[in-house]
PDB file of N, CA and C in Angstrom:
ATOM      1  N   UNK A   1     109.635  94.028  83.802  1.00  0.00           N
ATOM      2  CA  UNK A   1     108.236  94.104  84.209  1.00  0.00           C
ATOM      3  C   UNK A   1     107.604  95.404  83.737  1.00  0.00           C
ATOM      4  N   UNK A   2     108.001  96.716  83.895  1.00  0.00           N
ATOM      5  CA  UNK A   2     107.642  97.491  83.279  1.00  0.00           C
ATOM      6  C   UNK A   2     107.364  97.565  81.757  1.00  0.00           C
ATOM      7  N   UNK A   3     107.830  97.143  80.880  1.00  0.00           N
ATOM      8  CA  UNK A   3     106.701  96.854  79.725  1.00  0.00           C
ATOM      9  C   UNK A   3     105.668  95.962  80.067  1.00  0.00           C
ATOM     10  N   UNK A   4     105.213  95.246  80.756  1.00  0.00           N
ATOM     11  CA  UNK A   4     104.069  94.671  81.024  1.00  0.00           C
ATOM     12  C   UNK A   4     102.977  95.635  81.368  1.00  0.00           C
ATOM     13  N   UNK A   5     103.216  96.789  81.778  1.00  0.00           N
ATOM     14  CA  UNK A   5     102.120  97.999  82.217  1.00  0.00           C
ATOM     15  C   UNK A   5     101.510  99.001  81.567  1.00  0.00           C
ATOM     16  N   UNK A   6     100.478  98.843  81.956  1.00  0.00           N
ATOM     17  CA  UNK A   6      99.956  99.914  80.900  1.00  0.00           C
ATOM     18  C   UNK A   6      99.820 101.573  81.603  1.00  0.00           C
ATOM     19  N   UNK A   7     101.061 102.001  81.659  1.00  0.00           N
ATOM     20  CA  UNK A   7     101.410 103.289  82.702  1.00  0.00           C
ATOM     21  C   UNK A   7      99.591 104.467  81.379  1.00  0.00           C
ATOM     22  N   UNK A   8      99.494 105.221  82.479  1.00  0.00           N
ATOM     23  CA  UNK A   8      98.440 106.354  82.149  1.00  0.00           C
ATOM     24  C   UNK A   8      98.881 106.853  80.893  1.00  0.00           C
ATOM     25  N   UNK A   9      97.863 108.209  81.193  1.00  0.00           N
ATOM     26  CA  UNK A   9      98.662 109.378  79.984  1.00  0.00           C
ATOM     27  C   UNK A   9      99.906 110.800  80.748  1.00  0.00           C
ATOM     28  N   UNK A  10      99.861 110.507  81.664  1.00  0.00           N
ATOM     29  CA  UNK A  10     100.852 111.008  82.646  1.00  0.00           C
ATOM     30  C   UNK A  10     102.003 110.073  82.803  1.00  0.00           C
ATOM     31  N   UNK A  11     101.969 109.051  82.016  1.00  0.00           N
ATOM     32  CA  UNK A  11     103.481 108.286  82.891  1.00  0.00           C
ATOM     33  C   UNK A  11     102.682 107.543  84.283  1.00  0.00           C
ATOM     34  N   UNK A  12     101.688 107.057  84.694  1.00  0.00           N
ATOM     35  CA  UNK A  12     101.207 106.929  86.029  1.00  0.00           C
ATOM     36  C   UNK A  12     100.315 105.372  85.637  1.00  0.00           C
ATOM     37  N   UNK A  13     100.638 104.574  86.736  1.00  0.00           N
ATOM     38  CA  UNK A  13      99.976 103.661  87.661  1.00  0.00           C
ATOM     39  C   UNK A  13      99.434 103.470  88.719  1.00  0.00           C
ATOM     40  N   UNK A  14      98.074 103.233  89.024  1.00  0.00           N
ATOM     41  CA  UNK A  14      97.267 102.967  90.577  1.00  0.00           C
ATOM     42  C   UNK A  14      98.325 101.811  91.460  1.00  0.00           C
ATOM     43  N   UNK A  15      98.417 102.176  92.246  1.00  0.00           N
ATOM     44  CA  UNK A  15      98.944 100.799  92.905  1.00  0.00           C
ATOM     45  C   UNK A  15      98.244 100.468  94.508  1.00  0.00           C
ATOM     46  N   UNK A  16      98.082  99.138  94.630  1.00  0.00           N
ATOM     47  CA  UNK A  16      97.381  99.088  95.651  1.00  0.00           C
ATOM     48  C   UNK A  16      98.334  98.478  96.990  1.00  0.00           C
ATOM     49  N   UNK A  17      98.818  98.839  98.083  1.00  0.00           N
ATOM     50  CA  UNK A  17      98.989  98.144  99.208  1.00  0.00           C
ATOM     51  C   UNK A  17      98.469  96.883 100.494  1.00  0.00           C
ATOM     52  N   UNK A  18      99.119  96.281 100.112  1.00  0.00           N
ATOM     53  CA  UNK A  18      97.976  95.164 100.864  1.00  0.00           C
ATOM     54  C   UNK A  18      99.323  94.226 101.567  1.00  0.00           C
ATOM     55  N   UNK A  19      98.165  94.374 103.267  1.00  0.00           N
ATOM     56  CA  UNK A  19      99.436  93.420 103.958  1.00  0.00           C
ATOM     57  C   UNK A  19      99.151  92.128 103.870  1.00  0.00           C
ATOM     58  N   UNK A  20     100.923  91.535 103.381  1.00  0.00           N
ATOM     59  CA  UNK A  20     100.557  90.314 103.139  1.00  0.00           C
ATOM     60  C   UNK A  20     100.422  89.359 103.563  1.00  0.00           C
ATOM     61  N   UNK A  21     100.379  89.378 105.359  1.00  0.00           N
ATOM     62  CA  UNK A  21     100.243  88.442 106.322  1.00  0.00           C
ATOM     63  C   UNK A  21      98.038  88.311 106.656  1.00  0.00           C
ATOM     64  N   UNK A  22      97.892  89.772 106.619  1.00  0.00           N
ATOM     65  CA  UNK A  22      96.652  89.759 107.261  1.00  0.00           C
ATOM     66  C   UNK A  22      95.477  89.992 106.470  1.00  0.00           C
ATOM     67  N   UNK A  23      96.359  90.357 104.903  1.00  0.00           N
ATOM     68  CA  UNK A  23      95.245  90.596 103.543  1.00  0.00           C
ATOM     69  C   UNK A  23      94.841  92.402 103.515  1.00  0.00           C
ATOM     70  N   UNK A  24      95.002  92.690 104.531  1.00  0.00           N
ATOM     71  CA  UNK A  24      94.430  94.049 104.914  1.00  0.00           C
ATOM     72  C   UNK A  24      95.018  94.935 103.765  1.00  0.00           C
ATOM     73  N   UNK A  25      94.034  95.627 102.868  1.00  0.00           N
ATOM     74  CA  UNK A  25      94.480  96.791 101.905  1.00  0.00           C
ATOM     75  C   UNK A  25      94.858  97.741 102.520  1.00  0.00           C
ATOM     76  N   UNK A  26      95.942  98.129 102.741  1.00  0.00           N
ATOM     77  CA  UNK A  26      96.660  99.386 103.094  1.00  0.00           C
ATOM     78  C   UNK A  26      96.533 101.055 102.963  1.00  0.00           C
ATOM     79  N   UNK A  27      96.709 100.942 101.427  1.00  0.00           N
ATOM     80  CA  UNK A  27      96.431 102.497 100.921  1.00  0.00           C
ATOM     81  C   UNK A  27      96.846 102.019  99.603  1.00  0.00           C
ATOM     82  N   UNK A  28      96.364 103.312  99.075  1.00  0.00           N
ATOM     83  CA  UNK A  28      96.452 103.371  97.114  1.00  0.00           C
ATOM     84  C   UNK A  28      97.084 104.426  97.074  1.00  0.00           C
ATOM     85  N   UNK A  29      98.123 104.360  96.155  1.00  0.00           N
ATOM     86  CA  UNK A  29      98.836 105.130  95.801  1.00  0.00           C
ATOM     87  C   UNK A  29      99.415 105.161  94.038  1.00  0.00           C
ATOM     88  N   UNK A  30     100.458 106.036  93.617  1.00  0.00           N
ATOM     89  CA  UNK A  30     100.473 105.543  92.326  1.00  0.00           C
ATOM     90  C   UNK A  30     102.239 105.628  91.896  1.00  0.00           C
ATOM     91  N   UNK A  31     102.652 105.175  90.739  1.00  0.00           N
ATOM     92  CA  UNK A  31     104.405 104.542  90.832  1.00  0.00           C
ATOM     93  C   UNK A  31     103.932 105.566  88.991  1.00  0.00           C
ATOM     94  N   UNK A  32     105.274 106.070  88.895  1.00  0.00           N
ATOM     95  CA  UNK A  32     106.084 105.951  87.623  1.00  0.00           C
ATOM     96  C   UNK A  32     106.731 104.943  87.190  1.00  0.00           C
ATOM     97  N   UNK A  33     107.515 104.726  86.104  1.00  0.00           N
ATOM     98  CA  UNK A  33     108.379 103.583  86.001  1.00  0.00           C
ATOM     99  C   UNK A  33     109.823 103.608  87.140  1.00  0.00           C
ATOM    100  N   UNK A  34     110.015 105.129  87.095  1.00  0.00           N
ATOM    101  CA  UNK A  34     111.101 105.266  88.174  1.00  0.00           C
ATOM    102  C   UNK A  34     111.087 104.646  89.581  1.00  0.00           C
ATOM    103  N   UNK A  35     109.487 105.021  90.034  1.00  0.00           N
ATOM    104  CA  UNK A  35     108.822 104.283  91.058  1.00  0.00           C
ATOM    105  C   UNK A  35     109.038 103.124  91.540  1.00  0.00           C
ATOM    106  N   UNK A  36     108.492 102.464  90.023  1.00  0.00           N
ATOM    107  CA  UNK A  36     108.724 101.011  89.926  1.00  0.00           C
ATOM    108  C   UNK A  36     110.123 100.643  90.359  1.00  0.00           C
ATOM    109  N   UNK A  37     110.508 101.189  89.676  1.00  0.00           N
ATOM    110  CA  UNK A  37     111.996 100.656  89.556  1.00  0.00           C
ATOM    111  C   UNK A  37     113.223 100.345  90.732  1.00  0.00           C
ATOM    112  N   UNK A  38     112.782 101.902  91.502  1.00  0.00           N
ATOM    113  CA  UNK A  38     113.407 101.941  92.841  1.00  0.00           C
ATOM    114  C   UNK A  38     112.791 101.066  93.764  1.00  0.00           C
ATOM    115  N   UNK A  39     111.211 100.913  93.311  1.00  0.00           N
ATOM    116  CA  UNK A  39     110.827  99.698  94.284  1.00  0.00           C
ATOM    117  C   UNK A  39     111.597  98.283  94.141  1.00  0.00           C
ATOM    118  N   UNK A  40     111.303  98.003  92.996  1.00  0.00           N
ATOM    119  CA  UNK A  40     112.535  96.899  92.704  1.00  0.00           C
ATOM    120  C   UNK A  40     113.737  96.459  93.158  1.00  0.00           C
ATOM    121  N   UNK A  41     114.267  97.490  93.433  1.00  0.00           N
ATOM    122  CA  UNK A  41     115.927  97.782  93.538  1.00  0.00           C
ATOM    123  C   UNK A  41     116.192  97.786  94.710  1.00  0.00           C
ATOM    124  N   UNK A  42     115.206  98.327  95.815  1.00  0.00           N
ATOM    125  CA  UNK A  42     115.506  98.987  97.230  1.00  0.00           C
ATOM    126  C   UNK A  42     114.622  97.549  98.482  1.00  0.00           C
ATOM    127  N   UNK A  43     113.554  97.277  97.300  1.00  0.00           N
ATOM    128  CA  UNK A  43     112.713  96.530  98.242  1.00  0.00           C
ATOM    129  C   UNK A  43     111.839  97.301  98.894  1.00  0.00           C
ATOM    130  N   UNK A  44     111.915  98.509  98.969  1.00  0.00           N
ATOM    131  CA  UNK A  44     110.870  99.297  99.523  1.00  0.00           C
ATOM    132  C   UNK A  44     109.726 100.301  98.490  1.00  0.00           C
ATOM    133  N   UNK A  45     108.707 100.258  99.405  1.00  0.00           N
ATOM    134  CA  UNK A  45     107.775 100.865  98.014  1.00  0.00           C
ATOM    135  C   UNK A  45     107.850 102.295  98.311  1.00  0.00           C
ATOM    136  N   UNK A  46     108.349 102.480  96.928  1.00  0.00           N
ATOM    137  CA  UNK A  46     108.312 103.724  96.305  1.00  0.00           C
ATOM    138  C   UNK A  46     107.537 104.341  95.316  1.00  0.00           C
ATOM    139  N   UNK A  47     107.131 105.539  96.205  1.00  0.00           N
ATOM    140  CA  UNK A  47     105.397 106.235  95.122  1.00  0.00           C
ATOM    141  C   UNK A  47     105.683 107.079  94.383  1.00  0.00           C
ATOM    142  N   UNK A  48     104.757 107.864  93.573  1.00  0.00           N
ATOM    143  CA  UNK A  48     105.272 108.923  92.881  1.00  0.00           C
ATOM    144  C   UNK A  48     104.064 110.246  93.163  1.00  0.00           C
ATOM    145  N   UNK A  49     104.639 111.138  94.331  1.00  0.00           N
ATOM    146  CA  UNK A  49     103.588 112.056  94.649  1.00  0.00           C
ATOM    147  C   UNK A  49     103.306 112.806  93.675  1.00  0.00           C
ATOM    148  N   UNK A  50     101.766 113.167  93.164  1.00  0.00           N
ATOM    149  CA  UNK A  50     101.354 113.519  92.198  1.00  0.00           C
ATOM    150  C   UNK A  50     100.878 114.886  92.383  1.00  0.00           C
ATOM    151  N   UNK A  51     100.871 115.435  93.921  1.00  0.00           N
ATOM    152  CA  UNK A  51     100.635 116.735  94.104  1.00  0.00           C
ATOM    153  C   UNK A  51     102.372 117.612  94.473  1.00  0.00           C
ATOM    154  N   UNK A  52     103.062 116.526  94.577  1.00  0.00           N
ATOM    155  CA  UNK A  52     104.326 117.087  94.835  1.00  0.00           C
ATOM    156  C   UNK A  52     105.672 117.126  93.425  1.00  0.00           C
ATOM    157  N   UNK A  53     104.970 115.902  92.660  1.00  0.00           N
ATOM    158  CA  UNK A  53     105.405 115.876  91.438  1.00  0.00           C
ATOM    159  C   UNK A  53     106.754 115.597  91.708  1.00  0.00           C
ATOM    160  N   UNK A  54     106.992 115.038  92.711  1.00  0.00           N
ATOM    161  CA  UNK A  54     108.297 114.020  93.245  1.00  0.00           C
ATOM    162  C   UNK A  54     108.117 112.221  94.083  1.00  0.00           C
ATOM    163  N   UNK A  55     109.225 111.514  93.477  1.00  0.00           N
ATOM    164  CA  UNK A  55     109.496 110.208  93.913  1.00  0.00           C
ATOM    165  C   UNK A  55     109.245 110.463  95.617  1.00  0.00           C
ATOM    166  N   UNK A  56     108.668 109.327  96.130  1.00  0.00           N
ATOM    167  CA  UNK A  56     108.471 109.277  97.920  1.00  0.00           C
ATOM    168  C   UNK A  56     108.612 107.639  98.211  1.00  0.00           C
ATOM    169  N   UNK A  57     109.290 107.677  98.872  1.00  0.00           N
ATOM    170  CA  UNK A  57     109.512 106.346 100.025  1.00  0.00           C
ATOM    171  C   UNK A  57     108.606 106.385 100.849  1.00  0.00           C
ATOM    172  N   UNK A  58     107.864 105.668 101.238  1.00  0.00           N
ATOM    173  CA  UNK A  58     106.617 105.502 102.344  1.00  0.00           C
ATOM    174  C   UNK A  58     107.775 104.943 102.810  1.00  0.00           C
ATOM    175  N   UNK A  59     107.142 105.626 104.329  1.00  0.00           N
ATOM    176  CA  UNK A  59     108.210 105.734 105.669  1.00  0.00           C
ATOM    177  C   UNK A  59     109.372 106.222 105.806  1.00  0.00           C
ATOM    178  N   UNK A  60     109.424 107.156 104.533  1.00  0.00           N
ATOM    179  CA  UNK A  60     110.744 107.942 104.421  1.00  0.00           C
ATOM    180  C   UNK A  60     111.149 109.267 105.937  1.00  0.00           C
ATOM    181  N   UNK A  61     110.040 109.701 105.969  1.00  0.00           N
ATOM    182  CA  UNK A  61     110.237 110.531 107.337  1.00  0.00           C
ATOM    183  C   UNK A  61     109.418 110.018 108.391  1.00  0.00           C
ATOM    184  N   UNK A  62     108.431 108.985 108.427  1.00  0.00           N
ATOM    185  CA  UNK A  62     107.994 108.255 109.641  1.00  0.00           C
ATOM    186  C   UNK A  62     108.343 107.237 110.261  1.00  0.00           C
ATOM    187  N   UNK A  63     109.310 106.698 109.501  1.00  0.00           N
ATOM    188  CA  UNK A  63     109.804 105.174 109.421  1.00  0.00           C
ATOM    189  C   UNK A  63     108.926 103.713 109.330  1.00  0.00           C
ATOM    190  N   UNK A  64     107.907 103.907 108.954  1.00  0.00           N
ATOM    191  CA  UNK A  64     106.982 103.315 108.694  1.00  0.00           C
ATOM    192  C   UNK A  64     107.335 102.737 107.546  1.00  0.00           C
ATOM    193  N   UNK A  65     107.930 102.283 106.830  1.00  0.00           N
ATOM    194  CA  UNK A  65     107.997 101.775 105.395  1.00  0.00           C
ATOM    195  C   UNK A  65     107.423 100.313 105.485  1.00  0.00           C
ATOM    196  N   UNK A  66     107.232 100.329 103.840  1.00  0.00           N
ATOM    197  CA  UNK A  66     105.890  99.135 103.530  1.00  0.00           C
ATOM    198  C   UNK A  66     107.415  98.480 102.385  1.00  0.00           C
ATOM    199  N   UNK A  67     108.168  97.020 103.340  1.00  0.00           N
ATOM    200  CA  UNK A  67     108.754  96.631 102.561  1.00  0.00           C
ATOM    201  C   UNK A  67     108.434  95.503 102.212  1.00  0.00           C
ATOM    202  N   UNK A  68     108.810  95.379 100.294  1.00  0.00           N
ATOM    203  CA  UNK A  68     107.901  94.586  99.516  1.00  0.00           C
ATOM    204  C   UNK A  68     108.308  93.176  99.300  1.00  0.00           C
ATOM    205  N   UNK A  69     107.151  92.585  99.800  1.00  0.00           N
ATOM    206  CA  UNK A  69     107.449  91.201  99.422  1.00  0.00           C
ATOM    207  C   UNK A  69     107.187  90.293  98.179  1.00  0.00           C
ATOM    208  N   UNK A  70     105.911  90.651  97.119  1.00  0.00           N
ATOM    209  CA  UNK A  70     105.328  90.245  95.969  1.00  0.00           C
ATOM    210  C   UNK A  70     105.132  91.942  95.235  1.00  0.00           C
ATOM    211  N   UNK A  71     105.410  91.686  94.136  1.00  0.00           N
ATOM    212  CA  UNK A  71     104.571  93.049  93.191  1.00  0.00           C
ATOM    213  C   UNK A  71     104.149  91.901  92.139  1.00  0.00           C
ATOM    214  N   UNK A  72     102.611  92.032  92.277  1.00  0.00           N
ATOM    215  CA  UNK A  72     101.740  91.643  91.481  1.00  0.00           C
ATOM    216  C   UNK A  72     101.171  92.680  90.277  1.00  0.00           C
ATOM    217  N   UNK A  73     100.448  92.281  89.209  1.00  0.00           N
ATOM    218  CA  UNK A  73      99.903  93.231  88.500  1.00  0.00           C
ATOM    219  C   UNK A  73      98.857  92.518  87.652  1.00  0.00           C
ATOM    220  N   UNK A  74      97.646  93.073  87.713  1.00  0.00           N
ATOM    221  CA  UNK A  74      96.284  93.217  87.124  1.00  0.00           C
ATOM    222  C   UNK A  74      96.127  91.921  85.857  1.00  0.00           C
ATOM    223  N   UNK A  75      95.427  92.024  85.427  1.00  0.00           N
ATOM    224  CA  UNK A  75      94.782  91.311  83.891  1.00  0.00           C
ATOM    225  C   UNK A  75      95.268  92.081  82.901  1.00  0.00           C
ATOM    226  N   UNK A  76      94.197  93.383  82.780  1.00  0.00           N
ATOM    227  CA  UNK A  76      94.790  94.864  82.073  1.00  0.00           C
ATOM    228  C   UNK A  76      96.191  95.309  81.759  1.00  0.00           C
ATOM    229  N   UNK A  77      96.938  94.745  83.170  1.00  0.00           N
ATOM    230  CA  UNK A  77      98.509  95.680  83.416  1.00  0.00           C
ATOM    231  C   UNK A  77      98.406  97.214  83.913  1.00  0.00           C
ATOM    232  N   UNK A  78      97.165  97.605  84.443  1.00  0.00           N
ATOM    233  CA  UNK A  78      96.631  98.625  84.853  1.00  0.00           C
ATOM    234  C   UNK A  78      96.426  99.340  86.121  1.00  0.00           C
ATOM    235  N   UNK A  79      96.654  97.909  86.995  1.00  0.00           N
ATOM    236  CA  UNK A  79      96.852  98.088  88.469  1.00  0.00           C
ATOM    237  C   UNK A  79      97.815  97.492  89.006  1.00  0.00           C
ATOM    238  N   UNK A  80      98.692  98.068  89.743  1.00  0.00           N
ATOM    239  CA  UNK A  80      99.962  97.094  90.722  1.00  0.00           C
ATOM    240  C   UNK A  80      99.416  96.959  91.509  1.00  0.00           C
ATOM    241  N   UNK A  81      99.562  95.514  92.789  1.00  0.00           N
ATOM    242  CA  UNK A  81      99.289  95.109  93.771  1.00  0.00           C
ATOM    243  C   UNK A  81     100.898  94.721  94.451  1.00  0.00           C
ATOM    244  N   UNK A  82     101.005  95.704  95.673  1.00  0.00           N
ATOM    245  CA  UNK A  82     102.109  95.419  95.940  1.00  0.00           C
ATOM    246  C   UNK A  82     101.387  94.646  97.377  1.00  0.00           C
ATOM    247  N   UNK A  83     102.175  93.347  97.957  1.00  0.00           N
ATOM    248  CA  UNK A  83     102.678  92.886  99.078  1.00  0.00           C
ATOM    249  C   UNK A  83     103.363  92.754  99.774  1.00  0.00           C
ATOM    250  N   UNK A  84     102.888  93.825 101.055  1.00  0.00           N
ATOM    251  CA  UNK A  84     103.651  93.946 101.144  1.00  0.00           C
ATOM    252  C   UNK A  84     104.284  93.903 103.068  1.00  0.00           C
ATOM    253  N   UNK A  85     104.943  93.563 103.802  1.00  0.00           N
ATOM    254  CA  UNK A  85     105.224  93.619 105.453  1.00  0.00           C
ATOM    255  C   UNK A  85     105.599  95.297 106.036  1.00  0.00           C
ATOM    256  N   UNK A  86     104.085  95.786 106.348  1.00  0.00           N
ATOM    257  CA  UNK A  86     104.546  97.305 107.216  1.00  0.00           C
ATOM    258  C   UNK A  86     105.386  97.087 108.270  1.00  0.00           C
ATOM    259  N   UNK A  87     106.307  98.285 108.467  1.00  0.00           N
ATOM    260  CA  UNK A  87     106.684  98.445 109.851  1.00  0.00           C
ATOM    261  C   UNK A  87     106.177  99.480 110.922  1.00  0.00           C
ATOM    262  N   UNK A  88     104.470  99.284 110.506  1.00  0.00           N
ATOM    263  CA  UNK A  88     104.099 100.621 110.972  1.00  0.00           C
ATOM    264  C   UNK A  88     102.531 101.046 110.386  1.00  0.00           C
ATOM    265  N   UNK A  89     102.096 101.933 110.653  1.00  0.00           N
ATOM    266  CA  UNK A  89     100.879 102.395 110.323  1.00  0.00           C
ATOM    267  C   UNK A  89     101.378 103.187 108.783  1.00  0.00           C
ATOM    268  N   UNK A  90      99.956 102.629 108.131  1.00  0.00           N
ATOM    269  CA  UNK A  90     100.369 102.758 106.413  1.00  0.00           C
ATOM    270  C   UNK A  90     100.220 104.416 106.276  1.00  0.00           C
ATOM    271  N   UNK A  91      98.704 104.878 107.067  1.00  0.00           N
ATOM    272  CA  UNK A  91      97.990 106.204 106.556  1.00  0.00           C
ATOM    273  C   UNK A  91      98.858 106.920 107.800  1.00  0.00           C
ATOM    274  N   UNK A  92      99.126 108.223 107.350  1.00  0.00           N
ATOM    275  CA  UNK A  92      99.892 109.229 107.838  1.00  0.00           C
ATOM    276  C   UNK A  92      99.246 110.115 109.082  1.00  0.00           C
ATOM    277  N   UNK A  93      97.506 109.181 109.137  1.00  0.00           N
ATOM    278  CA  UNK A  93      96.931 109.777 110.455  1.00  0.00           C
ATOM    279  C   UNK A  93      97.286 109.119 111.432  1.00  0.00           C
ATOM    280  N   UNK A  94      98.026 108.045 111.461  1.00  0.00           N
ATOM    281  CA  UNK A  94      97.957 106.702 112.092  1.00  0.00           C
ATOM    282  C   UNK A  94      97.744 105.270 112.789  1.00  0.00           C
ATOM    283  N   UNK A  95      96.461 105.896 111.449  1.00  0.00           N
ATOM    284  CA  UNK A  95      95.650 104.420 111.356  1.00  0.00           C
ATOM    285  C   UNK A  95      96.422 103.135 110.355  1.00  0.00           C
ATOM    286  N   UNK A  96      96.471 102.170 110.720  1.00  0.00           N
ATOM    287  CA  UNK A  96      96.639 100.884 110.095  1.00  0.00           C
ATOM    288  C   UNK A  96      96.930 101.252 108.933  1.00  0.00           C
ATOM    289  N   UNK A  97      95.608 101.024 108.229  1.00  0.00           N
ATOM    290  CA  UNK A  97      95.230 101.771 106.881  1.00  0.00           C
ATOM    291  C   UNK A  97      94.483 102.498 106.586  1.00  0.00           C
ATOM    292  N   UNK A  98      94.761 103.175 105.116  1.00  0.00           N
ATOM    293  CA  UNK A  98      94.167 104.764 105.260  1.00  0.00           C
ATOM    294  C   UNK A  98      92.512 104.192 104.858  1.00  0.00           C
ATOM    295  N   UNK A  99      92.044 103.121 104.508  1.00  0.00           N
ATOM    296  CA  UNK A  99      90.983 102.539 104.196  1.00  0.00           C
ATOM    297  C   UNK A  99      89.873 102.492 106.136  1.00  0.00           C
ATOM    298  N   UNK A 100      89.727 103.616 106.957  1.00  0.00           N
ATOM    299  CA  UNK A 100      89.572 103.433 108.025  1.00  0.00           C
ATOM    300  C   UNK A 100      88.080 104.180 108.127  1.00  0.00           C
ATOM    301  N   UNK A 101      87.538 104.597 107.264  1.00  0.00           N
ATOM    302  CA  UNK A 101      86.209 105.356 107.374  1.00  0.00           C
ATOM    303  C   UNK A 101      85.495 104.431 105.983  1.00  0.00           C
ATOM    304  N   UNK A 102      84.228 104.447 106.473  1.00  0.00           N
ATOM    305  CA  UNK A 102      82.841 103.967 106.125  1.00  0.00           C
ATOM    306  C   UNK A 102      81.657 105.156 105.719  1.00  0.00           C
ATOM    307  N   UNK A 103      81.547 104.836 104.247  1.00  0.00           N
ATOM    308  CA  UNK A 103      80.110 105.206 103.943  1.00  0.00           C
ATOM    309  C   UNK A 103      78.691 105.290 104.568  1.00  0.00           C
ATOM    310  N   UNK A 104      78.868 103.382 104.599  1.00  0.00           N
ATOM    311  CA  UNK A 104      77.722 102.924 105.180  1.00  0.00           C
ATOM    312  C   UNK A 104      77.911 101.845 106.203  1.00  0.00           C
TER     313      UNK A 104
END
């Protein structure tokens, strides 16, 4: 699957979270191929922190993990859509999802 993607100029993909019982978008985050890969492998989604410039397990220290049921991907190959069953609040404030504030 990873040649199907069209990773950035960093090595980087958007990926989107979405639960797959209730549709609810979760949070955006973004995968390397390593990312990918461990997601693959583990069943759990694995990000690639871009201010930490290290691999992360969502729910690695909250236990919250978002384990994956579908990894979908775009038209482009530009966006992952993972589906996926939380055990837990996605955003680290502990809301649902980090999608919890309004513009308008």
């Amino acid at each position: 699957m990873s040649s199907e993607i069209n990773w950035d100029a960093n090595g980087l993909v958007p990926v989107i979270a979405q639960d797959a019982t209730t549709k609810q978008v979760l949070m955006l985050a973004y995968m390397n191929a390593e990312a990918l890969a461990k997601t693959i492998g583990t069943g759990n989604a694995t990000f690639w922190s871009r201010r930490r410039k290290s691999l992360w397990m969502k729910g690695e220290t909250s236990g919250n993990v978002l384990r994956v049921r579908e990894i979908r991907y775009d038209c482009d190959g530009d966006t992952i859509l993972l589906l996926v069953e939380p055990a837990g609040p996605a955003c680290h404030t502990g809301e649902v999802s980090c999608f919890y504030r309004s513009l308008r």
